[in-house]
Protein backbone atom coordinates (compact mmCIF):
# COMPACT_ATOMS: atom_id res chain seq x y z
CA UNK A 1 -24.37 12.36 23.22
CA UNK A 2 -20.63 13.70 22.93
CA UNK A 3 -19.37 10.77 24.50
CA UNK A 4 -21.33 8.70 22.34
CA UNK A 5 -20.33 9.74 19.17
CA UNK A 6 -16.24 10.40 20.04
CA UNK A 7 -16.33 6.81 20.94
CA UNK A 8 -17.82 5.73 17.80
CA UNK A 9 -15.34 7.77 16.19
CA UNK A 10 -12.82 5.78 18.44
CA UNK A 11 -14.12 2.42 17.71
CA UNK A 12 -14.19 3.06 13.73
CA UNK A 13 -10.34 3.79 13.93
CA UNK A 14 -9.34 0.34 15.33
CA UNK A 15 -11.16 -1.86 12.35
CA UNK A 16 -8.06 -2.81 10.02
CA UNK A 17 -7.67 -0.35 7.22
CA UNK A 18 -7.52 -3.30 4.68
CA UNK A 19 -11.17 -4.57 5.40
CA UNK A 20 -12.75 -1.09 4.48
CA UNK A 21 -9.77 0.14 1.82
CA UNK A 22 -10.86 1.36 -1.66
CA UNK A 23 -8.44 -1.13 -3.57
CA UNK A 24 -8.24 0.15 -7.10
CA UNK A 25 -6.38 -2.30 -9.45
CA UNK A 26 -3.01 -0.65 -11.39
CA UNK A 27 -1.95 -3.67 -13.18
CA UNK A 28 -1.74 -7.61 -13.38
CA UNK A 29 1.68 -9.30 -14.65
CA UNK A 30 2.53 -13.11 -14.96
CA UNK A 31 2.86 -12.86 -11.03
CA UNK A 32 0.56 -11.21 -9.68
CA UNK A 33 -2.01 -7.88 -9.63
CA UNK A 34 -1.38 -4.82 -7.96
CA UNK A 35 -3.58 -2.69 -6.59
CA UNK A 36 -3.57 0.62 -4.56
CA UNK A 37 -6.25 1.81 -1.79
CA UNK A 38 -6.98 5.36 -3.24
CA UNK A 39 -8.22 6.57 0.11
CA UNK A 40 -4.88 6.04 1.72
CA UNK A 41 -2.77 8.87 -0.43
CA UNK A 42 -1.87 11.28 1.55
CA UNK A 43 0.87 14.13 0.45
CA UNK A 44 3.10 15.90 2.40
CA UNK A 45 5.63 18.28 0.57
CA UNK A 46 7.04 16.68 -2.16
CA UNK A 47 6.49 13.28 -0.41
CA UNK A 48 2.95 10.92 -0.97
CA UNK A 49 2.32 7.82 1.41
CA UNK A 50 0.30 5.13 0.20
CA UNK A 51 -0.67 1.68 0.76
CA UNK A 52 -0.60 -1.11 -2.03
CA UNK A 53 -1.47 -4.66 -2.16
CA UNK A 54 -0.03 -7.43 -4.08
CA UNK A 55 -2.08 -10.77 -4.68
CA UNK A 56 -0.32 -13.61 -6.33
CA UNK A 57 -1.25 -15.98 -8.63
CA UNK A 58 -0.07 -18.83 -6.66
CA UNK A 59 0.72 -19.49 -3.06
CA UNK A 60 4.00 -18.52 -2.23
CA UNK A 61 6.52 -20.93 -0.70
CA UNK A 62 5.87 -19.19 3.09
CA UNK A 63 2.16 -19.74 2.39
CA UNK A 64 1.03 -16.18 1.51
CA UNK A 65 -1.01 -15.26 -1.22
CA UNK A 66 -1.00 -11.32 -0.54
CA UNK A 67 0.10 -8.37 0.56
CA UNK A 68 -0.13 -4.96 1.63
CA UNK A 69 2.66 -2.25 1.89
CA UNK A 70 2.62 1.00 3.27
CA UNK A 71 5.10 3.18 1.30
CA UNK A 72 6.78 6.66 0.76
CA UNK A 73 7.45 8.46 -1.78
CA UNK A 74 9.56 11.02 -2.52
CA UNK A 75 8.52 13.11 -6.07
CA UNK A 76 11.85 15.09 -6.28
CA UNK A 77 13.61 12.00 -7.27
CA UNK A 78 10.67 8.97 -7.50
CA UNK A 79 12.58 7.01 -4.93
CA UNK A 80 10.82 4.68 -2.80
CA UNK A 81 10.63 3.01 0.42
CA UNK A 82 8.42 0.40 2.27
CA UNK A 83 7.62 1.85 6.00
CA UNK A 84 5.62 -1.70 7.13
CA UNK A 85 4.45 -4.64 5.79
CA UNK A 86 1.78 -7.03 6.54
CA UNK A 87 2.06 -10.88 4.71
CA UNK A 88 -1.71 -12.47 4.35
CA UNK A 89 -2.59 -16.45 3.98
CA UNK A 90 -5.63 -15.32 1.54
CA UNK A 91 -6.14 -12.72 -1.55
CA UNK A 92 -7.21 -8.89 -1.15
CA UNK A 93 -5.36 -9.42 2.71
CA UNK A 94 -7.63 -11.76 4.21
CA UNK A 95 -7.15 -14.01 6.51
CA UNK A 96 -4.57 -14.74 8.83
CA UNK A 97 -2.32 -11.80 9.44
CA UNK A 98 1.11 -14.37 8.46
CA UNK A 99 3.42 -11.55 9.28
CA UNK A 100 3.78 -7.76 9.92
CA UNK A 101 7.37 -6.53 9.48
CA UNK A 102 9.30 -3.36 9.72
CA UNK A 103 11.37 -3.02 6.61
CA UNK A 104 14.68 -1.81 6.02
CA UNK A 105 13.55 1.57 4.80
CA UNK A 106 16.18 1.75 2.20
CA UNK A 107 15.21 4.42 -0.86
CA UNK A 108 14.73 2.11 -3.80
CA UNK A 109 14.83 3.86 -7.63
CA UNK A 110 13.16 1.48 -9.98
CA UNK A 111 14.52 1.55 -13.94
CA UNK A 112 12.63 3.80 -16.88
CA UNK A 113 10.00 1.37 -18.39
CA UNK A 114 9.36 -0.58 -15.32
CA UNK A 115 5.50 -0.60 -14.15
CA UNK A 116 7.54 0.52 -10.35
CA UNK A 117 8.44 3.64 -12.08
CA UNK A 118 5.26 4.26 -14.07
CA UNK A 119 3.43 4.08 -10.81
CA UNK A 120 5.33 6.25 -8.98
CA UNK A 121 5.32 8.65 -12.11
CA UNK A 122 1.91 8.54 -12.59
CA UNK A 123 1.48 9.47 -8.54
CA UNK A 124 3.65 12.27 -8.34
CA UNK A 125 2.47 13.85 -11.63
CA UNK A 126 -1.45 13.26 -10.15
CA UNK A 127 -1.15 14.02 -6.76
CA UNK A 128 2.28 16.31 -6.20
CA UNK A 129 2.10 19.07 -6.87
CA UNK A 130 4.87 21.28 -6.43
């Protein structure tokens, strides 16, 4: 029965995380909607990882029309940085996988006013706590 069950537990780990995420939508702009799968925050420190999805409007010139970021965030300063990336050919990250990259991992500070820095704001002030 052990065996059984740890390799459920196995199996349920290798389904992608974006077919069973809890996508929660932040915003929509002229571009696009954003949204954020709430049961991928995790916080460490003064740093919260998340992953976020972006769906455009229209099809992109390199035939995506999503996708989904795993980031990290540092509350101390609300700089950002991407850790991977996955490109998708359909909405909410379905469909074929297009391309999964490694970013730079350059800290990024997005402007006051921005809906970047709101986000990351309204993170740290809801989930960091120091």
């Amino acid at each position: 029965m052990k065996f059984i069950i740890i390799l459920i537990l196995f199996l349920t780990n290798l389904i992608p995380k974006a077919s069973n995420a809890d996508w929660i939508m932040l915003f929509s702009i002229n571009e696009g909607d954003l949204f954020i799968d709430s049961s991928s925050i995790i916080r460490k420190k003064n740093r919260i990882f998340y992953s976020q999805l972006v769906n455009y409007k229209k099809k992109k010139a390199n035939g995506i029309f999503s996708l989904i970021s795993y980031s990290e965030l540092d509350c101390t300063n609300l700089k950002i940085r991407d850790l991977n990336y996955e490109l998708f050919e359909y909405e909410m990250g379905r469909g074929k996988n297009i391309y999964r990259g490694k970013p730079n991992k350059k800290w990024k500070k997005y402007s006051e006013g921005t809906s970047a820095n709101l986000v990351n704001k309204l993170l740290c002030d809801r989930v960091y706590r120091p």
